[in-house]
Each structure stands twice: as structure tokens, then as C-alpha cells.
Protein backbone atom coordinates (compact mmCIF):
# COMPACT_ATOMS: atom_id res chain seq x y z
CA UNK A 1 -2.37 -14.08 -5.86
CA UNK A 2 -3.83 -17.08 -7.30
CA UNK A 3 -2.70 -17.13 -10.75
CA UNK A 4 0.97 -15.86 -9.51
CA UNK A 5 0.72 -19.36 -6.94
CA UNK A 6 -0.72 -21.43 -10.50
CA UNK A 7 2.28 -19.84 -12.85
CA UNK A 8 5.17 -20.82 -9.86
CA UNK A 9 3.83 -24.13 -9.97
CA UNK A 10 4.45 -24.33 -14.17
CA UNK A 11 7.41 -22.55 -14.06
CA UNK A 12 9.18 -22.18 -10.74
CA UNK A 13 11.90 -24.61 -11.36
CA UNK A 14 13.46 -21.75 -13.73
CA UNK A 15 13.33 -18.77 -11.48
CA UNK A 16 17.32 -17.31 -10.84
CA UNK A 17 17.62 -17.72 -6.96
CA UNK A 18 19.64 -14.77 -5.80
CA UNK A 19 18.68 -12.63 -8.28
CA UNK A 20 19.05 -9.30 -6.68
CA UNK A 21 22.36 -10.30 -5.66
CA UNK A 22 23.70 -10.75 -9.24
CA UNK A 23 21.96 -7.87 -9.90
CA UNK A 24 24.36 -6.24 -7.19
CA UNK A 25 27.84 -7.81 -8.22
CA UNK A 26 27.14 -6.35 -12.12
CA UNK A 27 26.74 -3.16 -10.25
CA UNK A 28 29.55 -2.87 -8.46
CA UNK A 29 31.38 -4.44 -11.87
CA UNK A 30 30.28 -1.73 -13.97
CA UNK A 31 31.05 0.94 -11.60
CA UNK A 32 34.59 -0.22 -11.97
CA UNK A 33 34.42 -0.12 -15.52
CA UNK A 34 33.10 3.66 -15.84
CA UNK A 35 35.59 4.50 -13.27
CA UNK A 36 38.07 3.31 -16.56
CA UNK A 37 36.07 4.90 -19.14
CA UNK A 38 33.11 7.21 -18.37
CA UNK A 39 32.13 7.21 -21.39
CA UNK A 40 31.03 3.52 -21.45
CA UNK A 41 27.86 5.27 -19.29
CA UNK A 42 25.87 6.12 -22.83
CA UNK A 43 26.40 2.75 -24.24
CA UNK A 44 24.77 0.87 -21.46
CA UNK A 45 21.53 3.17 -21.02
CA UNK A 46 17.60 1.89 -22.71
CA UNK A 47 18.05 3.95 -25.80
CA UNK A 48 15.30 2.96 -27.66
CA UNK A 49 17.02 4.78 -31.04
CA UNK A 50 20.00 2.45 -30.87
CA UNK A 51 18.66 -0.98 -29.87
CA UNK A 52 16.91 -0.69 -33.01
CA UNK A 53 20.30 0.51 -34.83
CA UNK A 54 21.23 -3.40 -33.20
CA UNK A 55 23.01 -2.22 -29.94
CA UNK A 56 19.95 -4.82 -28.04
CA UNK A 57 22.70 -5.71 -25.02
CA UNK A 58 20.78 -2.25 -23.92
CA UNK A 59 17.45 -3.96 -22.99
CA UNK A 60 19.54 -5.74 -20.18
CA UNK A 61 22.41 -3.51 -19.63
CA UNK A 62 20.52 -0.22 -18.24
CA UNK A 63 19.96 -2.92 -14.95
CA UNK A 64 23.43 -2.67 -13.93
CA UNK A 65 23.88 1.38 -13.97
CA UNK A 66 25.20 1.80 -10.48
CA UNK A 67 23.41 4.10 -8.60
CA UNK A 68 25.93 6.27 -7.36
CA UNK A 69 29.76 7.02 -8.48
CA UNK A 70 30.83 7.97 -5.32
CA UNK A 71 32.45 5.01 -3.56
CA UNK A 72 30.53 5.33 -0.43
CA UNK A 73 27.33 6.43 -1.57
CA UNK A 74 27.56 3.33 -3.73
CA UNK A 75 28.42 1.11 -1.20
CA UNK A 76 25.24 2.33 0.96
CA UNK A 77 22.90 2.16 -1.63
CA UNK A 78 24.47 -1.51 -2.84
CA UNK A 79 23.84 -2.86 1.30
CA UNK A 80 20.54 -1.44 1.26
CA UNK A 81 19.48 -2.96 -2.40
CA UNK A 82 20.92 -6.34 -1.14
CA UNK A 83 18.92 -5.89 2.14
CA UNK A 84 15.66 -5.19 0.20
CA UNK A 85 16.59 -8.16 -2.03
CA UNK A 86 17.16 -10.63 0.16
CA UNK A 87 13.86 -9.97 2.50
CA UNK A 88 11.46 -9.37 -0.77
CA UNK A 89 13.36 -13.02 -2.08
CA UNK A 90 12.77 -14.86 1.60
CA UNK A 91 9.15 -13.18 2.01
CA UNK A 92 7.95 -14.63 -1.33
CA UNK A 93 10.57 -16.72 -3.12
CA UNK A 94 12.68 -16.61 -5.71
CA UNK A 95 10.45 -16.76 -8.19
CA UNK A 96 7.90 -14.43 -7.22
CA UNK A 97 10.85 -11.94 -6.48
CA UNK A 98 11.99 -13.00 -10.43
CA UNK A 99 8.57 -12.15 -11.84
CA UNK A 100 8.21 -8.87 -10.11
CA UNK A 101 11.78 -7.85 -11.32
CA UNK A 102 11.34 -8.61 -14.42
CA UNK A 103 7.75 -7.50 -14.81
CA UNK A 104 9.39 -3.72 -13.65
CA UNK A 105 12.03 -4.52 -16.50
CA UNK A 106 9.52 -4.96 -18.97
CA UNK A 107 7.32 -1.92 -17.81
CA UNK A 108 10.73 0.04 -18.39
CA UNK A 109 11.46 -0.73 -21.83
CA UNK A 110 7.62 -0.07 -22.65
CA UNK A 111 7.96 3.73 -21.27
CA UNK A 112 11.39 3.85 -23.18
CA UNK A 113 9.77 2.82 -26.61
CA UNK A 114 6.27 4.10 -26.28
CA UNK A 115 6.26 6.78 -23.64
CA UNK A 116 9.33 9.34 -23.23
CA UNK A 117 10.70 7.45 -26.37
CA UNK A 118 14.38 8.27 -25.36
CA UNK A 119 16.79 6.73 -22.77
CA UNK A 120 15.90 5.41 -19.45
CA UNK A 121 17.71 4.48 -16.73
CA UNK A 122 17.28 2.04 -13.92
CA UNK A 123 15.91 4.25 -11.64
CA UNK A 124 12.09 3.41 -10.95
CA UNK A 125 12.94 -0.38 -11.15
CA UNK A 126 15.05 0.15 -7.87
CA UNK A 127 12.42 2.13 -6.51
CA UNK A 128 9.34 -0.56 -7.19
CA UNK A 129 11.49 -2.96 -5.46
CA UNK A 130 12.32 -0.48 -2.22
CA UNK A 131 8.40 0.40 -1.97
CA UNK A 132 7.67 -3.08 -1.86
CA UNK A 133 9.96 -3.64 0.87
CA UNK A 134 8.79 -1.27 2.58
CA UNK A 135 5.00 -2.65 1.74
CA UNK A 136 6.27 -6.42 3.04
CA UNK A 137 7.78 -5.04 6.37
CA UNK A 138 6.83 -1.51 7.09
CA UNK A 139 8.17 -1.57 10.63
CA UNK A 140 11.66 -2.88 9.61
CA UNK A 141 13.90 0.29 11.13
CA UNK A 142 17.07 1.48 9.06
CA UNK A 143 19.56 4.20 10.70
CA UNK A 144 18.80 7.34 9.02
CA UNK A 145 22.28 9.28 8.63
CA UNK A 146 23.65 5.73 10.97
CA UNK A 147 22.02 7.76 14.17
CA UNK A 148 18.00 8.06 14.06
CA UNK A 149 16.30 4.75 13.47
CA UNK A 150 13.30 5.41 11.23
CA UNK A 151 10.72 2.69 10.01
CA UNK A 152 11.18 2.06 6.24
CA UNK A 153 7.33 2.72 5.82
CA UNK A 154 7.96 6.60 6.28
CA UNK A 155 11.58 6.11 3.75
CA UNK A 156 8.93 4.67 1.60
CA UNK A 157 6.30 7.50 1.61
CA UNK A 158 9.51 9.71 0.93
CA UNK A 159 10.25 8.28 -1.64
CA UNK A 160 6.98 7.60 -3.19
CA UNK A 161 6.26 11.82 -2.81
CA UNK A 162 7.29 12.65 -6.14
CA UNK A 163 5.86 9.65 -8.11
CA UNK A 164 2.86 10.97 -6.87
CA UNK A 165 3.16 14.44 -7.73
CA UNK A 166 4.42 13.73 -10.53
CA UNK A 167 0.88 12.05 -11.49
CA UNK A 168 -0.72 14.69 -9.62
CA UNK A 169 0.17 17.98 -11.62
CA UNK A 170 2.52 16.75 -14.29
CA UNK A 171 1.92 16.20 -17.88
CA UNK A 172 0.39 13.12 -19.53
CA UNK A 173 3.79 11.35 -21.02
CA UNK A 174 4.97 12.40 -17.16
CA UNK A 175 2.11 10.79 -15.64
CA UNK A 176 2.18 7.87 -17.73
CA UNK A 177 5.75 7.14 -17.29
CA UNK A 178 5.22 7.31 -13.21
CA UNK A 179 2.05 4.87 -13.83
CA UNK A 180 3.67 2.29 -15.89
CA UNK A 181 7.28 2.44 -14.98
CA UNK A 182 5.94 1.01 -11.17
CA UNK A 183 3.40 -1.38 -13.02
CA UNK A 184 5.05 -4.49 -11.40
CA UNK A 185 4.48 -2.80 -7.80
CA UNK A 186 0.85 -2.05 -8.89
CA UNK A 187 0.53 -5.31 -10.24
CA UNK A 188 1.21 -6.89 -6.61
CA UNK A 189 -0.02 -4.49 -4.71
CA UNK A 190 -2.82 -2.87 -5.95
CA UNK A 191 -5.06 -5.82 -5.30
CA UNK A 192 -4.10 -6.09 -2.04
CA UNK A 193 -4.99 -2.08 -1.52
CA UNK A 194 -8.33 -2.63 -3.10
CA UNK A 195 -9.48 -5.10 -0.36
CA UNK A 196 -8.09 -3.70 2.39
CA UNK A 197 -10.05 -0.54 1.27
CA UNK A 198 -12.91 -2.55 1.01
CA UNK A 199 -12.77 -3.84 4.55
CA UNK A 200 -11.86 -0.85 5.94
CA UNK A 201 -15.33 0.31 4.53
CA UNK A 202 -17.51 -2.56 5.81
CA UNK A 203 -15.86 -1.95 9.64
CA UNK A 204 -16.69 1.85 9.16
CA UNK A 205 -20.20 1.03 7.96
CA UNK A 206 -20.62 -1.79 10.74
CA UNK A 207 -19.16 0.59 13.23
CA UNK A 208 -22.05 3.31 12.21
CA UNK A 209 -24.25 0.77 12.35
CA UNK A 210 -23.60 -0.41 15.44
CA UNK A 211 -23.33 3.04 16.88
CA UNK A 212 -27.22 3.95 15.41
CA UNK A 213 -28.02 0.64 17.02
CA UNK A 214 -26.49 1.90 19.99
CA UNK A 215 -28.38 5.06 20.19
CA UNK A 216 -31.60 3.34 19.51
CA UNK A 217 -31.19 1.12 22.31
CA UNK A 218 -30.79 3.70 24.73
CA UNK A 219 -33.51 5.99 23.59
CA UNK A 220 -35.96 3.11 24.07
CA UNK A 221 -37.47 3.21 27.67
CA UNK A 222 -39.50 0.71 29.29
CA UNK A 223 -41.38 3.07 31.67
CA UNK A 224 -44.05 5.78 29.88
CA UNK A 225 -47.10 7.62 31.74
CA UNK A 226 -49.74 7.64 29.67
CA UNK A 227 -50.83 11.38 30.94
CA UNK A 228 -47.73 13.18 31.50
CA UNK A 229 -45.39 10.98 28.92
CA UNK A 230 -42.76 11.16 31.29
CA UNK A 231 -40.05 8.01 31.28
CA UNK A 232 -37.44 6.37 33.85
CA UNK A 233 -35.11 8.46 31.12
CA UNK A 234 -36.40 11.73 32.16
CA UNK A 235 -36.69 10.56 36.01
CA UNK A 236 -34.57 7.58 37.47
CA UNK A 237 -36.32 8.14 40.58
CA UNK A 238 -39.42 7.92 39.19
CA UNK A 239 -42.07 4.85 39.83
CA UNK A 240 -44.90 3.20 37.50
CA UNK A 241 -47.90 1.25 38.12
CA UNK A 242 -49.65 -0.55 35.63
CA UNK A 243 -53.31 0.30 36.45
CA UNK A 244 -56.95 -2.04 36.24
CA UNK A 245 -57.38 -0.19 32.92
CA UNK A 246 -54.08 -2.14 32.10
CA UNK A 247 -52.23 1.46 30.90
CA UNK A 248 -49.32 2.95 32.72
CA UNK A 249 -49.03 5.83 34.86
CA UNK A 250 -46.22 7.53 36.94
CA UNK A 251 -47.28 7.51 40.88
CA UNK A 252 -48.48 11.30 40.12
CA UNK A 253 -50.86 10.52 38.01
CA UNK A 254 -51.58 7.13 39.26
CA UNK A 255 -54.69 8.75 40.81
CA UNK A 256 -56.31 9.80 37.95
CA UNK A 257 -56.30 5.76 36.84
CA UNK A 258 -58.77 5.45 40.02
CA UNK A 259 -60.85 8.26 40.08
CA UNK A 260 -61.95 7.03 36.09
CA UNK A 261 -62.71 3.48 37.71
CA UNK A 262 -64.65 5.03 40.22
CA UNK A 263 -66.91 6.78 38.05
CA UNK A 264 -67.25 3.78 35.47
């Protein structure tokens, strides 16, 4: 990503190291504070009705929706965020980590406001940043259940099932909202997807090519009578003499070569 290497070196001294982590902590905070008051839940969510009534703390407060209310649930899904966090922010830096957060925050607020044009929650941010984890480092292993070790690139076409379905066979605003709502994870990835298609092509088409060269080669022979057309292919047994008349023949026909220079 050249122009994502050119905009770290303008601005890199103002990405927020750790930023998945705070992300985390106001989490856990705000599951405390709807454990108080439930109905705090409908003041933090993208509404795009009431940031215009003024309530704008919404355009930054759907981030920190816990995930889960259930204390252990929470706690799971909390490790695994941090875990995702921390290998996206070491793989690529903190600022490259910043911009795809952020990017997925802004590709939010446009589906709120121009797309389902009601409340959102933080849901396919997390999810961007869990497929791209499992894009980075598809063999990393988690303990499904804490028994059966499964490679986060199968979690990750789990979870990416119903995204594409949902473009698949549901509605435009639905399809839209799946596109756009992961725009940060297309904006990395897709690239990347688009060459690797490409050289998967050329190796299929060099393959085939070698393969036709292949079967060239070995229906070429070196060895042809020029009476019977027989080869060494069709014979490996079979001799050739190159005659006066400077034509081949197979030792059959070899005769035939010196009863024609016997009459000339």
C-alpha cells in the first residue's frame, strides 16, 4: 500500500498506540455502567435522528457497546478483541491499525445516515477487524469451546457466511450496508485479493501452457518410414536407416530403398 506507507510518513507521529486496548477498557467501563442503568444502552447507539437533535457524543459512543452482558461471554469476547488488536497493531503499526479503525468508523456512520438511516451498533466494525486477523495470520489456532483448536481462517469464513449471504439474496439497503459497513477491510484487502487472483491466473495459464508444450514434445518423434509411416512411438524396438536416396525407412521396408536404386 503505497499511498497508506506515503500518508504514515505525513502523519504517523499522531496515530493512538494501543488503540484497541482503549477501545477495550471503555468496554468493559460501559458494561458497568448499563449494569447500573440499562437504559443508558439507547443513548449511546449511532442514531442518526438524534445526533442531529445535538446528542453528537453518539458518533463515538456506539464504539464502546460491549458486546455481550453476560460477564463471561464478555470477558471472552474482550481477550479475543485484545488478541486481534494487539497482532493487527504489531503486524502493521499503530497507525495503520488507527486508519483501518477509523476508516470502519467512518463507513459506519455513512450506512447509519445514508443507508438503513436508523441506529447502528458496533457490530461490523468488530467484525472487519476479526476478518483481518484472520487475513494477517490465518493459521493462528484459538480453542474452540477451550477443547478443539481450530485455525482462525475457518472462525473467519464463519463469520464472514452471512455478510455474504446477506449480499447474495438480500435486498439492496441490505446489501449495501454489508458492502460499506466492511469498506475499511475491502479497502486493505481487496487489492491484495485482486493480485493474488491475478497470479493465480498466470500460473494456471503457464501451467496449461507448459502442459500443451509437454504433449507436443512427446508426440514429436525422430524416427518416420517414409512407406509405412510407422515411428520409434509406435515401435521402440523398431530400427531406421537413412537410405542413398537420403529418406528414411524402417528395416522392413529398407528394401524397397534398394530395389528403386537398382533400377535407376
Amino acid at each position: 500500500m503505497n499511498w497508506l506507507d506515503q500518508l504514515e510518513r505525513r502523519l504517523g507521529r499522531y496515530a493512538i498506540p494501543g488503540l484497541v486496548r482503549i477501545v477495550i477498557g471503555l468496554n468493559a467501563l460501559v458494561w458497568v455502567l448499563l449494569h447500573a442503568n440499562r437504559e443508558w444502552y439507547e443513548t449511546l447507539t449511532l442514531d442518526p435522528e438524534r445526533v442531529m437533535q445535538g446528542e453528537v457524543w453518539r458518533l463515538v459512543s456506539y464504539l464502546f457497546i460491549p458486546p455481550a452482558m453476560d460477564a463471561i461471554w464478555l470477558a471472552l469476547a474482550l481477550y479475543f478483541l485484545w488478541i486481534v488488536g494487539e497482532g493487527l497493531e504489531q503486524e502493521w503499526g499503530a497507525f495503520k491499525l488507527n486508519v483501518f479503525y477509523f476508516t470502519g468508523m467512518i463507513a459506519t456512520t455513512a450506512v447509519a445516515f445514508f443507508i438503513a438511516r436508523g441506529a447502528v451498533d458496533n457490530r461490523f466494525l468488530n467484525l472487519s477487524l476479526f476478518l483481518a486477523f484472520a487475513t494477517v495470520f490465518p493459521e493462528f489456532e484459538v480453542l474452540l469451546f477451550f477443547v478443539l483448536p481450530v485455525k482462525v481462517k475457518w472462525l473467519g469464513w464463519l463469520a464472514a457466511l452471512p455478510v455474504f449471504w446477506s449480499i447474495l439474496s438480500g435486498p439492496l439497503p441490505i446489501k449495501l450496508t454489508a458492502v460499506v459497513s466492511l469498506g475499511n477491510y475491502l479497502l486493505f484487502f481487496a487489492p491484495h485479493f485482486w493480485r493474488t487472483a491475478m497470479m493465480n491466473r498466470q500460473v494456471l495459464r503457464r501451467r496449461a501452457q507448459f502442459e500443451a508444450d509437454k504433449r507436443d514434445a512427446e508426440s514429436e518423434t525422430w524416427h518416420r518410414c517414409v512407406v509405412c509411416g510407422k515411428t520409434e512411438r509406435d515401435d521402440p524396438n523398431l530400427e531406421f536407416r537413412v537410405a542413398d536416396d537420403d529418406r528414411e525407412y524402417c528395416m522392413e521396408h529398407l528394401g524397397r530403398a534398394e530395389s528403386v536404386k537398382r533400377k535407376t
